[in-house]
Protein backbone atom coordinates (compact mmCIF):
# COMPACT_ATOMS: atom_id res chain seq x y z
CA UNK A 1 40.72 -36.34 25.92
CA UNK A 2 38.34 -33.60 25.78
CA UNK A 3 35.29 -33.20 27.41
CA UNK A 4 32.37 -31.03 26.86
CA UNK A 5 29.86 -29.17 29.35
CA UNK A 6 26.38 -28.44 28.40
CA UNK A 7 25.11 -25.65 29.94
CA UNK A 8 21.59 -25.09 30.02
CA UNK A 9 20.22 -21.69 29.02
CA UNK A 10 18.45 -19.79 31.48
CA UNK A 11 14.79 -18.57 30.27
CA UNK A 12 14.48 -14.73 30.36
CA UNK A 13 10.52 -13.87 30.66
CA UNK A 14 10.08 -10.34 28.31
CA UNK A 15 6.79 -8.48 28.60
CA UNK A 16 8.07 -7.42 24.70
CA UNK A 17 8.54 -11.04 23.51
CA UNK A 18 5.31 -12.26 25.28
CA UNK A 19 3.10 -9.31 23.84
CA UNK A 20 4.23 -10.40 20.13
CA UNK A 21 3.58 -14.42 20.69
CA UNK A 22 0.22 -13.38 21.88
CA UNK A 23 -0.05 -11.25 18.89
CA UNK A 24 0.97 -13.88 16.29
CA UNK A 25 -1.51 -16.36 18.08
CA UNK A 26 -4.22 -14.26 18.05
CA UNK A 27 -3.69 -13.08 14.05
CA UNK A 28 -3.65 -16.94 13.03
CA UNK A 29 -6.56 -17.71 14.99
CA UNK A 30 -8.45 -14.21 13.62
CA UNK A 31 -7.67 -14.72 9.99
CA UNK A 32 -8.05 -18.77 9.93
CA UNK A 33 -11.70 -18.72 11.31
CA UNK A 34 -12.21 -15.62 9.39
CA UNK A 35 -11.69 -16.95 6.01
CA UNK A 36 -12.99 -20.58 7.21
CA UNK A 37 -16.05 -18.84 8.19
CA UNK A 38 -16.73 -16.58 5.02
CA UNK A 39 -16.04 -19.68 2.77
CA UNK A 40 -18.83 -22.05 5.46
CA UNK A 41 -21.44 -18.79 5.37
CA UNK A 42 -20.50 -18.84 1.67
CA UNK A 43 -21.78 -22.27 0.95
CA UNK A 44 -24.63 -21.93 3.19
CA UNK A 45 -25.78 -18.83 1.26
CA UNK A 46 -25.34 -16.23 4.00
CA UNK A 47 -22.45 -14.36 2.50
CA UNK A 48 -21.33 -12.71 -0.33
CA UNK A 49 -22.21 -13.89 -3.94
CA UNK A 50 -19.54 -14.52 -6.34
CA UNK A 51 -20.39 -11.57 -8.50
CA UNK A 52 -20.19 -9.39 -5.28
CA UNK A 53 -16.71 -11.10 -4.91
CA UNK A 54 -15.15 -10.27 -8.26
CA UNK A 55 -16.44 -6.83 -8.46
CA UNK A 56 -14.55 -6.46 -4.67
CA UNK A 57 -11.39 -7.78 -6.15
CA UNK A 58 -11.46 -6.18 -9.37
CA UNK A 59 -12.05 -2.49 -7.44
CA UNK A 60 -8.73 -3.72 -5.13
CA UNK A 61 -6.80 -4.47 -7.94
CA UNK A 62 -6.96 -0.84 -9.12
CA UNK A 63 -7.02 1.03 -6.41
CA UNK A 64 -4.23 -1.08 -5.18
CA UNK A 65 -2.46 0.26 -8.71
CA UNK A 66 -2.99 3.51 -7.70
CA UNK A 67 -1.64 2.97 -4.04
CA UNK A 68 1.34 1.34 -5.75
CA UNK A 69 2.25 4.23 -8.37
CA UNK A 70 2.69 6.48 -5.15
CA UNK A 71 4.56 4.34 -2.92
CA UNK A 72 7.11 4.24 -5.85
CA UNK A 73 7.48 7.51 -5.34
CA UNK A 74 8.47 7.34 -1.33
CA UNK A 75 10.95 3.80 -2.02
CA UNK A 76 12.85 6.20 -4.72
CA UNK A 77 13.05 9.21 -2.35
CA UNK A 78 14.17 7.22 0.63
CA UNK A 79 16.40 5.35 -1.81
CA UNK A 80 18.00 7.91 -2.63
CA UNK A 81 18.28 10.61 0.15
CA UNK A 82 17.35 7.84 2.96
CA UNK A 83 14.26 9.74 4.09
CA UNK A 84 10.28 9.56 3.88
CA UNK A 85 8.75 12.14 1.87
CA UNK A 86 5.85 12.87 3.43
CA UNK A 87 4.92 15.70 1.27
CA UNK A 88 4.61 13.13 -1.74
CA UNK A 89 0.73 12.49 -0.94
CA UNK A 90 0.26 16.81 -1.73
CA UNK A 91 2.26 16.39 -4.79
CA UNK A 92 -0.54 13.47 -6.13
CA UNK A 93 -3.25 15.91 -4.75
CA UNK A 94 -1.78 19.47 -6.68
CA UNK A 95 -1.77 16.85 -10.04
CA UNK A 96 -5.23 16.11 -9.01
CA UNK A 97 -6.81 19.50 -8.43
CA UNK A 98 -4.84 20.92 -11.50
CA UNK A 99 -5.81 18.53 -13.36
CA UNK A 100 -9.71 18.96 -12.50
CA UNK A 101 -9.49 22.65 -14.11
CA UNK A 102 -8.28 21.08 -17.08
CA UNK A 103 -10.69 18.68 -17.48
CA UNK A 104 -13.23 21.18 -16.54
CA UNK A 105 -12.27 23.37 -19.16
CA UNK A 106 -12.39 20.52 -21.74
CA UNK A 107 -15.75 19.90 -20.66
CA UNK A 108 -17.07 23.04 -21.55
CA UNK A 109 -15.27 23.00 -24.74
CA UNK A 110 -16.99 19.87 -25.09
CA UNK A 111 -14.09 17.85 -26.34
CA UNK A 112 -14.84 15.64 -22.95
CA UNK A 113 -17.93 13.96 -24.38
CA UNK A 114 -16.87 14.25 -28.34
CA UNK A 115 -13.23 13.25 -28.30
CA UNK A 116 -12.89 11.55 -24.41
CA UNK A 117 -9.15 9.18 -25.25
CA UNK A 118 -7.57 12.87 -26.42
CA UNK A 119 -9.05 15.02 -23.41
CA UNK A 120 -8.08 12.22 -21.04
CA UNK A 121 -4.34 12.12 -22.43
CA UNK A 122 -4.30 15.82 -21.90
CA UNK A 123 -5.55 16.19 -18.54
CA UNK A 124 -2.92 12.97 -18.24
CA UNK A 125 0.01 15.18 -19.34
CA UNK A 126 -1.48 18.61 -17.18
CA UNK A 127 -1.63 16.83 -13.90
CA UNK A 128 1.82 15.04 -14.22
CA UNK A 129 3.64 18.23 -15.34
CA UNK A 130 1.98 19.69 -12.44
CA UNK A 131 2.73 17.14 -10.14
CA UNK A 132 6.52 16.73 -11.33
CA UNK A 133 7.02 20.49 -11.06
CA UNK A 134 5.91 20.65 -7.37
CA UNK A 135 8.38 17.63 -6.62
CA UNK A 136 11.29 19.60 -8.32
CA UNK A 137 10.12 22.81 -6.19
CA UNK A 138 9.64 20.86 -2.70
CA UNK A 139 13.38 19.51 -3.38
CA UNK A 140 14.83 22.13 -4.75
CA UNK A 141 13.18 25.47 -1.86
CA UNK A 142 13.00 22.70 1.10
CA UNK A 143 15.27 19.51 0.93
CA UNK A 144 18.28 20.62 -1.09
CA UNK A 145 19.40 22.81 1.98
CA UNK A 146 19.31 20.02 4.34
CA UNK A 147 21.02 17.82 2.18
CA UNK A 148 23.42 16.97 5.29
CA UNK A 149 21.60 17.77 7.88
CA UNK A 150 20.84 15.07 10.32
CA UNK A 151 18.19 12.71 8.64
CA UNK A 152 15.18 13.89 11.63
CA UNK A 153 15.67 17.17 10.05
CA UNK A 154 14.52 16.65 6.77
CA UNK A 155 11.72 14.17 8.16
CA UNK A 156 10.27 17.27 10.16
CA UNK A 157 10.04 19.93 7.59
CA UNK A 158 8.33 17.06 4.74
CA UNK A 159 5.75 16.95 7.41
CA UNK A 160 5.25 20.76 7.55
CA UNK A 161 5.79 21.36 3.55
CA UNK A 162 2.65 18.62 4.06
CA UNK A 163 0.86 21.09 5.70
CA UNK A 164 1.96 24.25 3.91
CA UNK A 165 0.67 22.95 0.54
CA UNK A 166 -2.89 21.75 2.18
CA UNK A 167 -3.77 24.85 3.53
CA UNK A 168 -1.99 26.69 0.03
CA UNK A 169 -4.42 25.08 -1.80
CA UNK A 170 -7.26 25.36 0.42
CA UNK A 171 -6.77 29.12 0.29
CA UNK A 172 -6.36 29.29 -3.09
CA UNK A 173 -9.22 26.76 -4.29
CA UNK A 174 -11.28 26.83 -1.65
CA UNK A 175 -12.26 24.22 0.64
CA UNK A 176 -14.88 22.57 -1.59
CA UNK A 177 -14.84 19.28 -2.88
CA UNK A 178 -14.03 19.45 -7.00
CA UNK A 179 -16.01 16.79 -8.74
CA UNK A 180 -14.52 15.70 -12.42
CA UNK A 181 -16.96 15.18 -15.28
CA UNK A 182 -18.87 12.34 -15.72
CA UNK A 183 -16.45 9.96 -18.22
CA UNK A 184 -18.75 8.99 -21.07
CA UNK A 185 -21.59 6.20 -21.13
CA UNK A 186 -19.42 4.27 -23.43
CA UNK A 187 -16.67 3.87 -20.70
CA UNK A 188 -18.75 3.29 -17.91
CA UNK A 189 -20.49 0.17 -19.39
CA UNK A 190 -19.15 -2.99 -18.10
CA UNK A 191 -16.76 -4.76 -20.58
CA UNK A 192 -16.48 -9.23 -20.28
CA UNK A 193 -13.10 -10.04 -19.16
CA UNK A 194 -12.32 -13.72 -18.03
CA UNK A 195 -15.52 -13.90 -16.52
CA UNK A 196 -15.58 -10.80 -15.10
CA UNK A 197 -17.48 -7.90 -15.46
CA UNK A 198 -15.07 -4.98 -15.27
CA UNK A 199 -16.55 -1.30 -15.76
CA UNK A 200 -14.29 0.51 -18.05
CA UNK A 201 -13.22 3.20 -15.95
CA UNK A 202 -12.07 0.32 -14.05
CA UNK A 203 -10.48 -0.77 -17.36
CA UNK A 204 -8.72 2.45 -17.93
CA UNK A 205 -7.60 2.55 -14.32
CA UNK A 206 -5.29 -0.64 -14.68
CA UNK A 207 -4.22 0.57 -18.35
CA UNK A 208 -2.69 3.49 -16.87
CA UNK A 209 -0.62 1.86 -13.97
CA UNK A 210 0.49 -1.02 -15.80
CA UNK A 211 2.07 1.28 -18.50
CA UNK A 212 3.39 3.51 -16.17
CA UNK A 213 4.81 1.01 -14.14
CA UNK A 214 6.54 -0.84 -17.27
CA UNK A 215 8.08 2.38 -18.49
CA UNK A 216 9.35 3.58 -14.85
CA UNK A 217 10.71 -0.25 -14.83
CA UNK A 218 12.34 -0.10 -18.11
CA UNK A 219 13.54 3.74 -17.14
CA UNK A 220 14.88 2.67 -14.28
CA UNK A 221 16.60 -0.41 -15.50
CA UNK A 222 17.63 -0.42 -19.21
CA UNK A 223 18.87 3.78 -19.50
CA UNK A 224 21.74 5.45 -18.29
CA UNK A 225 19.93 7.84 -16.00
CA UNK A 226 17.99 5.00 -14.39
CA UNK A 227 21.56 3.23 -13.50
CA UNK A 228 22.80 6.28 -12.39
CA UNK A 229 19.59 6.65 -9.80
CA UNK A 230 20.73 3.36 -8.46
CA UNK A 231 24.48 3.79 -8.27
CA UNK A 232 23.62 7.12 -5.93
CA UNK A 233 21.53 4.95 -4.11
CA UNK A 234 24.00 2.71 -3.28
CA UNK A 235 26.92 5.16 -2.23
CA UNK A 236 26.69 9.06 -3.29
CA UNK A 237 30.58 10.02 -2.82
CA UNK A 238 31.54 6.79 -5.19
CA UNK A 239 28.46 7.73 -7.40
CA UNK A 240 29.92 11.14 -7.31
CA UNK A 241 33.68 9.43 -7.72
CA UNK A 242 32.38 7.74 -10.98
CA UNK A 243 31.57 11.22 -12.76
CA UNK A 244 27.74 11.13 -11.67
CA UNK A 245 25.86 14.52 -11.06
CA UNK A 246 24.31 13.41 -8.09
CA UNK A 247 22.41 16.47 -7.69
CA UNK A 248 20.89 16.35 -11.02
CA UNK A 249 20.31 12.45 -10.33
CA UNK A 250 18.20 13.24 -7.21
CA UNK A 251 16.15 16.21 -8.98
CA UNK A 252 15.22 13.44 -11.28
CA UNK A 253 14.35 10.99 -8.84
CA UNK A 254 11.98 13.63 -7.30
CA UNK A 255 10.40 14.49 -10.77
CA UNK A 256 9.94 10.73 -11.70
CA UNK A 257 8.49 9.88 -8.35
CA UNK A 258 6.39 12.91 -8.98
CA UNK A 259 5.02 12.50 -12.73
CA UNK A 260 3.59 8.85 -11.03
CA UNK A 261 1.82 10.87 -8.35
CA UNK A 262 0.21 12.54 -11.41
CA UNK A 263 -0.71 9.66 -12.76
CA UNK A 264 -2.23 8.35 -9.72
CA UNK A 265 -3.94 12.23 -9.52
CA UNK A 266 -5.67 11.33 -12.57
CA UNK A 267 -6.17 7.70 -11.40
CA UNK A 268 -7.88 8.80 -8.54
CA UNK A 269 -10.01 11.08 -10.69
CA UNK A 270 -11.36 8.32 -12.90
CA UNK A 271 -12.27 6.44 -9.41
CA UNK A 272 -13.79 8.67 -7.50
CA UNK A 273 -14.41 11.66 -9.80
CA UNK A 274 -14.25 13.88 -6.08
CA UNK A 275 -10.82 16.09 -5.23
CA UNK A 276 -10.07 18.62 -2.64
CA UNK A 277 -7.31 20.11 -0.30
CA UNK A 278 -7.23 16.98 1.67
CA UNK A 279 -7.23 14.34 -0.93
CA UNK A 280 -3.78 13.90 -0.34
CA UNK A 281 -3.49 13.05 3.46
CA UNK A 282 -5.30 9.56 3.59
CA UNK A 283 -4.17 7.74 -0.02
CA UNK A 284 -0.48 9.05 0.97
CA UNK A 285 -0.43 7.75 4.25
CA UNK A 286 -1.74 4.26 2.67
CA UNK A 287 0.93 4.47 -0.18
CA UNK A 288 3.91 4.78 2.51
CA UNK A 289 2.04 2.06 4.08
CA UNK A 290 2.11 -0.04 0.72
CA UNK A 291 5.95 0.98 0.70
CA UNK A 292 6.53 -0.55 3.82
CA UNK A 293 4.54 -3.22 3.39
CA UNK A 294 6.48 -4.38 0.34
CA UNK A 295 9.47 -3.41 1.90
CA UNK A 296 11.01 0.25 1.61
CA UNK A 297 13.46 1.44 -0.91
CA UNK A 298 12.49 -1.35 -2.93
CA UNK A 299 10.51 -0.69 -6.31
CA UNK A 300 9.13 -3.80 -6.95
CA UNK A 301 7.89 -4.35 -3.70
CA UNK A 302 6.37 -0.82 -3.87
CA UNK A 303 4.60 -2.02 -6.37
CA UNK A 304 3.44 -4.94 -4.89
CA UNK A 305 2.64 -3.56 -1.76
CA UNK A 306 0.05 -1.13 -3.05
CA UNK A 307 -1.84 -3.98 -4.67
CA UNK A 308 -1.81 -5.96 -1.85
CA UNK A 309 -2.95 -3.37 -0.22
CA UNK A 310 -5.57 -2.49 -2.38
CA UNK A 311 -7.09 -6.46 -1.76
CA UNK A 312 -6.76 -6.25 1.75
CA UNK A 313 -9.21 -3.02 1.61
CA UNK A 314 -11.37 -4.97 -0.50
CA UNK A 315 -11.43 -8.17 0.45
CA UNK A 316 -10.08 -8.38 4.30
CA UNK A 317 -13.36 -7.32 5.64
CA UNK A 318 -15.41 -9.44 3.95
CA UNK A 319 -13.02 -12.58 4.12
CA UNK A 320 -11.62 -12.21 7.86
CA UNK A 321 -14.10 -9.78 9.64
CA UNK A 322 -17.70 -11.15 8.12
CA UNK A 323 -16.31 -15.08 8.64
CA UNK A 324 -16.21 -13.92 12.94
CA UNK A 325 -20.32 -14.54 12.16
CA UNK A 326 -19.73 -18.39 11.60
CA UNK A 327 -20.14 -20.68 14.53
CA UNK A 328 -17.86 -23.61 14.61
CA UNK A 329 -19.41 -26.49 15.23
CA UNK A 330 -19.23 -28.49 18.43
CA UNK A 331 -17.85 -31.72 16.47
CA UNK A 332 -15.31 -29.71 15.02
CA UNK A 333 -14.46 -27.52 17.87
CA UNK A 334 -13.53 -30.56 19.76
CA UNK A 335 -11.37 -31.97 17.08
CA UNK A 336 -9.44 -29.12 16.88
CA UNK A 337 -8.74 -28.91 20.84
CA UNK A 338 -6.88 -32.36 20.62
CA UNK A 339 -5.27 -31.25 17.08
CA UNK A 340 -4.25 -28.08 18.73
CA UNK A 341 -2.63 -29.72 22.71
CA UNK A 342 -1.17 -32.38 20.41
CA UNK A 343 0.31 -29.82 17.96
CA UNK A 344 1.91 -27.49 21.43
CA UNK A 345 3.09 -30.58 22.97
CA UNK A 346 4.65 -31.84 19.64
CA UNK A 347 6.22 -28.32 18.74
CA UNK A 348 7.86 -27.85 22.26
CA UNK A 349 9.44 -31.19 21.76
CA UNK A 350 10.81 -30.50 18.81
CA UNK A 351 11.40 -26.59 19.26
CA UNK A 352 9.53 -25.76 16.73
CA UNK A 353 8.11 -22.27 17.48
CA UNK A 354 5.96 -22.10 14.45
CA UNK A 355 4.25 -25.30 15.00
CA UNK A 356 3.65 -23.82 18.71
CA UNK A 357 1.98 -20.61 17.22
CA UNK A 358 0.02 -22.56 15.11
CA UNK A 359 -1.11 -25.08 17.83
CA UNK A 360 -2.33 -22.31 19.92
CA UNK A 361 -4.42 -20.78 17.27
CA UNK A 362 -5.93 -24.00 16.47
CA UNK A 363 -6.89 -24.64 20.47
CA UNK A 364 -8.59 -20.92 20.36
CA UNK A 365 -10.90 -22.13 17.43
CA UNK A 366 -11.82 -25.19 19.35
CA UNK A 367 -12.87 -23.16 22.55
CA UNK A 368 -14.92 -20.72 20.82
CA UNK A 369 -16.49 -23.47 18.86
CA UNK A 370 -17.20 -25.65 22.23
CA UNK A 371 -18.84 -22.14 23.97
CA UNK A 372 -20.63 -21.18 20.89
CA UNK A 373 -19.20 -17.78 20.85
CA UNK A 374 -19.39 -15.50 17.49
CA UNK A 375 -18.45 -12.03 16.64
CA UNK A 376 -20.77 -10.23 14.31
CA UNK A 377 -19.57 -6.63 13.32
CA UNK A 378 -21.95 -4.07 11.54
CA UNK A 379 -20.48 -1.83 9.18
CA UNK A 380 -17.88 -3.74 7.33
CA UNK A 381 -17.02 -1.54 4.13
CA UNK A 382 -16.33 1.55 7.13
CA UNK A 383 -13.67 -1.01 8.07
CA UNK A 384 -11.48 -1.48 5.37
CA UNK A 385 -8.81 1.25 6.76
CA UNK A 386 -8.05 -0.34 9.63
CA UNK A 387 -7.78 -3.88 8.20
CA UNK A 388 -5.11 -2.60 5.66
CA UNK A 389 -3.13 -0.79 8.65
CA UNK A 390 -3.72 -4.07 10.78
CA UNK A 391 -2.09 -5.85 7.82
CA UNK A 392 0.95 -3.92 7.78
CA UNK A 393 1.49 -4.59 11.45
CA UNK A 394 1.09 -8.19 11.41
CA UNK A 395 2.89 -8.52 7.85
CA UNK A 396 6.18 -6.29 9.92
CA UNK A 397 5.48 -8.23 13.09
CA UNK A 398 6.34 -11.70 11.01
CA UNK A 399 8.27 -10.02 9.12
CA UNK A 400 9.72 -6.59 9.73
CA UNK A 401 11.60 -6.17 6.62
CA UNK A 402 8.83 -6.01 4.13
CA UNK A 403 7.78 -8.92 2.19
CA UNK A 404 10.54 -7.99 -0.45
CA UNK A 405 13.22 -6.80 1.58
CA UNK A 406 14.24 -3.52 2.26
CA UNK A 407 17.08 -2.38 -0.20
CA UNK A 408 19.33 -0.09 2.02
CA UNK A 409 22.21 2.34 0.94
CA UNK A 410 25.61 1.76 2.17
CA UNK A 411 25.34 4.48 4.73
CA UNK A 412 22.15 2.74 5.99
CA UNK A 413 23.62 -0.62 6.07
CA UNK A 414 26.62 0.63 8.01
């Protein structure tokens, strides 16, 4: 006969593990009266209308596109050589600049006003050569010699090639902001699409990532060079093994990664029409971010990422941070204190730690509705940066991963 001890597992307190439950509580209960509130100031005719909505979601659709097209080009680079390329956000702002002179020059020509589709595919095709010939140089002059150096190393000197081109271009352009002709009357009129009211620029915007990212998916997936690109991220000796040119595989993972920074040059262009030395810095930083987000070395979730990030800039202040304004009602606050102890109590007894979480939330809604307390925050567009970084944290908090999963080489794995 056999008998069987139970032993009961001590409980370890962790400053760590408590400082993320608090976190997680306090997210839930954030975002839930957030976007409770913005929907009840909604229907009392305090917030937003719906054509203010729309035109906010439409505007984070495409500069999410944008954000997307160059986090592609950090998930290749770390797929590939299993490092961040921090340099990639100069490489969309030399495209830019370059590209400015071009369509500068068309301008004056005055092909920009009479023939607009053929100037744009120029200035297209100028700031993506640009762009993918800067990639090619940074890997070539800067990475290719560290190729097996310790993984810091590489990490490091992105950072100060970063630098170096800023400060190159700033000497060589001036510090100046470059402003982009005005795109035609024509394309800045709002076109009817599903019930929305979409400028064309807008329009044009979206064109330009969705194509790109369907021919960098079909690159990447249906040709020969595109299966090469992921057998060396996989494993580069077996790649190697197999007959690839694994050098010639990674130049062309730096050129693709940099003809989409072009496109996002040009993208960014159409936007905001403005460009200088630093244009890189802040869109490159939110594109690693959009990496991440989706989960690194993973292309689709690139993608993804950078839209999603592009909503939470537009939306997550108005649907989290102007809902704070909405006072719960007294009624409702205490209904949600007994939902909330019964949901804790019910959780622990079942170990459900999610049910917990969410119990907790619920009973910090009721207490700020019994004492009445709101949050009202002016300035809410100045906001949108750190709601998108506050996203990422929360979105790697509950899940750390990425939403899609990192996709990790074998010697990353190991």
């Amino acid at each position: 006969m056999t008998t069987t001890t139970a032993t009961a597992r001590e409980f370890k307190f962790s400053w760590t593990d408590s400082f993320l439950w608090a976190v997680r509580v306090m997210a839930i209960f954030i975002i839930i009266w957030g976007f409770v509130g913005a929907i009840a100031l909604g229907a009392q005719g305090e917030g937003l209308s719906l054509a203010a909505w729309r035109q906010l979601f439409v505007a984070g659709i495409a500069q999410g596109a944008m954000y997307g097209l160059l986090a592609l080009g950090y998930s290749m680079v770390y797929g590939v050589l299993g490092f961040i390329n921090f340099a990639h956000g100069e490489v969309f702002m030399v495209g830019a600049i370059v590209g400015f002179f071009a369509a500068n020059t068309l301008f004056d020509a005055g092909l920009w006003e009479s023939n607009f589709i053929l100037s744009i595919l120029i200035v297209l095709i100028v700031a993506m050569a640009t762009s993918t010939f800067t990639a090619v140089l940074i890997e070539k002059i800067a990475y290719r010699p560290l190729r097996n150096a310790p993984r810091l190393i590489p990490l490091i000197t992105s950072i100060g090639i970063s630098f170096f081109i800023q400060n190159a271009v700033q000497l060589l352009v001036g510090p100046a902001v470059k402003t982009y002709p005005a795109p035609p009357t024509w394309l800045s009129n709002p076109i009817e699409f599903l019930g929305f009211r979409v400028p064309g620029t807008t329009v044009l915007v979206v064109v330009l990532a969705l194509t790109s990212m369907t021919g960098l998916w079909l690159f990447v997936e249906r040709s020969a060079t595109g299966r090469a690109m992921r057998a060396v991220a996989e494993d580069k000796e077996i790649a190697a093994l197999m007959g690839i040119n694994v050098d010639r595989v990674i130049i062309t993972t730096f050129a693709v990664g940099g003809a989409m920074a072009g496109v996002a040059g040009l993208m960014w262009a159409i936007m905001f029409r403005g460009v200088s030395f630093i244009t890189g810095f802040l869109p490159g930083i939110k594109a690693f971010t959009a990496a991440v987000l989706g989960g690194i070395g993973n292309m689709a979730g690139a993608m993804f990422g950078g839209i999603l990030l592009g909503l939470f800039e537009g939306l997550g202040p108005n649907v989290v941070l102007r809902g704070l304004a909405w006072q719960i009602p007294t009624a409702l606050a205490i209904v949600l204190l007994v939902v909330g102890v019964v949901s804790i109590l019910g959780g622990r007894a079942l170990n459900r730690s999610g049910i917990v979480v969410l119990g907790a939330a619920t009973v910090l809604m009721g207490l700020v509705g019994v004492s009445g307390f709101t949050i009202v925050i002016p300035g809410l567009s100045q906001l949108k940066d750190v709601v998108a970084f506050t996203a990422l944290v929360l979105v790697l908090i509950f899940k750390p991963g990425g939403l899609f999963g990192e996709r990790l080489s074998k010697e990353d794995r190991a």
